[in-house]
Protein backbone atom coordinates (compact mmCIF):
# COMPACT_ATOMS: atom_id res chain seq x y z
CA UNK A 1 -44.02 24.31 -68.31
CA UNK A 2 -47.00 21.83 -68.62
CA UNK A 3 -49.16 20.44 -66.18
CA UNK A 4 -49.95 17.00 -65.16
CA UNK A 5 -53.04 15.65 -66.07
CA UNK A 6 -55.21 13.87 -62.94
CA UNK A 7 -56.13 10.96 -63.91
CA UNK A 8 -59.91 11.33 -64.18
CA UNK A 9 -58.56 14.13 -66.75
CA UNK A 10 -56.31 11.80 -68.90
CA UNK A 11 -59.32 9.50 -69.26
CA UNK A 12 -61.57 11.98 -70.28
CA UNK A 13 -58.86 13.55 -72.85
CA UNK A 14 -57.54 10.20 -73.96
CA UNK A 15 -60.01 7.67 -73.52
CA UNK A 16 -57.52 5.49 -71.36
CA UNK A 17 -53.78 5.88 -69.11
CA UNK A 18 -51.36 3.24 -68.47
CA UNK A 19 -50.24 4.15 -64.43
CA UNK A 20 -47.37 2.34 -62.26
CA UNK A 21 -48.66 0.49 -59.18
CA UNK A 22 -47.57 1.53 -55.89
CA UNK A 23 -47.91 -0.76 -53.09
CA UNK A 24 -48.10 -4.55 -52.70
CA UNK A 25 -51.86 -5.00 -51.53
CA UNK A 26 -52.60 -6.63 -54.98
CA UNK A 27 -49.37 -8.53 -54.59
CA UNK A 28 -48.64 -11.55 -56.33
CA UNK A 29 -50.28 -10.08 -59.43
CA UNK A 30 -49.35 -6.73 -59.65
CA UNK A 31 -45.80 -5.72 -58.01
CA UNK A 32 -45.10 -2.48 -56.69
CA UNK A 33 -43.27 0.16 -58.70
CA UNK A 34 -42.64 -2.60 -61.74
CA UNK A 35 -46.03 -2.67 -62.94
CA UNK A 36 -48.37 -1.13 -64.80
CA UNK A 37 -51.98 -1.24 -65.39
CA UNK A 38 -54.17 0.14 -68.22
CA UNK A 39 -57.16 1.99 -66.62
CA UNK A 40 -60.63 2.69 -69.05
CA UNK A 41 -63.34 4.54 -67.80
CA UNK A 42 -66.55 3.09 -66.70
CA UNK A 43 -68.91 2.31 -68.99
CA UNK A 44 -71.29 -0.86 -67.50
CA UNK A 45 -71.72 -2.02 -64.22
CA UNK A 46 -68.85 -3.75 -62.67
CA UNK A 47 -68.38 -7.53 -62.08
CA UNK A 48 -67.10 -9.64 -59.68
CA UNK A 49 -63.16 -9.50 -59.78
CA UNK A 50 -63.25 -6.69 -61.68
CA UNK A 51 -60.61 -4.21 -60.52
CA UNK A 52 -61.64 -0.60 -60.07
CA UNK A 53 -59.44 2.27 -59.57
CA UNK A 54 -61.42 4.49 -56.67
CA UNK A 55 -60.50 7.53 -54.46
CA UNK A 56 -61.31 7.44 -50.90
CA UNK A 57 -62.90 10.98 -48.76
CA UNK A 58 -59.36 11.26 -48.20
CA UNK A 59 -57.63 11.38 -51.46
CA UNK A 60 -55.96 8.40 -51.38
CA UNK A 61 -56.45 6.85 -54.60
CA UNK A 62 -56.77 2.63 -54.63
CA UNK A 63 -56.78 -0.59 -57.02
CA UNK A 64 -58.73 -3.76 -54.86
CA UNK A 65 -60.42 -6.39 -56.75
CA UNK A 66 -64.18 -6.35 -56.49
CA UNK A 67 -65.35 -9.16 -54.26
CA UNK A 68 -69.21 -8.50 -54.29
CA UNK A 69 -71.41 -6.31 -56.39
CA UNK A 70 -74.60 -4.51 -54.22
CA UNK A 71 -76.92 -2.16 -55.35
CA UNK A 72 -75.15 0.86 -54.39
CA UNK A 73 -71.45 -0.26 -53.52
CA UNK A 74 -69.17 -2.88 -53.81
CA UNK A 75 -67.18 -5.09 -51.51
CA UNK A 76 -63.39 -4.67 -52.72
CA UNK A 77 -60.63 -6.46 -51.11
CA UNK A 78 -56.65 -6.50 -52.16
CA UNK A 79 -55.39 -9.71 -53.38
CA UNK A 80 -52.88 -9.48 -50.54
CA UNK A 81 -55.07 -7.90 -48.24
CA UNK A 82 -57.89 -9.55 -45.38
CA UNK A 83 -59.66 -6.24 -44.82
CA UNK A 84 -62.76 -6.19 -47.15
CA UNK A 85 -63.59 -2.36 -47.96
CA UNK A 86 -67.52 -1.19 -48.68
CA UNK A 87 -66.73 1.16 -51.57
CA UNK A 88 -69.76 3.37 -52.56
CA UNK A 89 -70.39 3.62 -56.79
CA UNK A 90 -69.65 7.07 -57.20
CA UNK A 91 -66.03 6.38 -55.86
CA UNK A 92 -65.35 4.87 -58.56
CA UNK A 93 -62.60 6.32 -61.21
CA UNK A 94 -61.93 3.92 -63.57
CA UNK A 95 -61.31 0.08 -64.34
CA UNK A 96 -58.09 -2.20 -64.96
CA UNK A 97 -58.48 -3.60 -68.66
CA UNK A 98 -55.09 -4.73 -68.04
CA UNK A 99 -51.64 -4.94 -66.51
């Protein structure tokens, strides 16, 4: 029987993972359960609109679209979404280089 790979595994082993959405906070552009987005690891220092692939203190893993790069975190917000998130650097899992 093999084991799943996390995520932050498959990047390291494979340099990149295609993973289905789940939700509809980045609704219009990504739709839940029939898309897909390719997810690299981090190399440079993220832009605005950039869309990282974090995980929260409590597990819960999330794709928001970066609104505002600060020094130490960035302001992420889903496209369908009003509640802008302060998300800390070393939250950070990965990147969308596309869907």
């Amino acid at each position: 029987m093999s084991q799943a790979l996390s995520i932050r595994e498959a990047l390291q082993k494979y340099g990149k993972v295609i993973q289905p959405v789940k939700g509809d906070s980045m609704f219009p552009m990504l739709d839940d359960e029939k898309d897909a987005v390719e997810l690299i690891p981090v190399r440079n220092e993220l832009q605005k609109y950039d869309l990282p692939l974090y995980q929260r203190p409590d597990g819960k893993l999330v794709l928001h679209r970066i609104i505002e790069v600060n020094k130490k975190y960035y302001l992420t917000c889903g496209d369908n979404r009003t509640r802008v998130e302060k998300v800390p650097k070393n939250w950070v899992i990965a990147v969308a280089s596309g869907f």
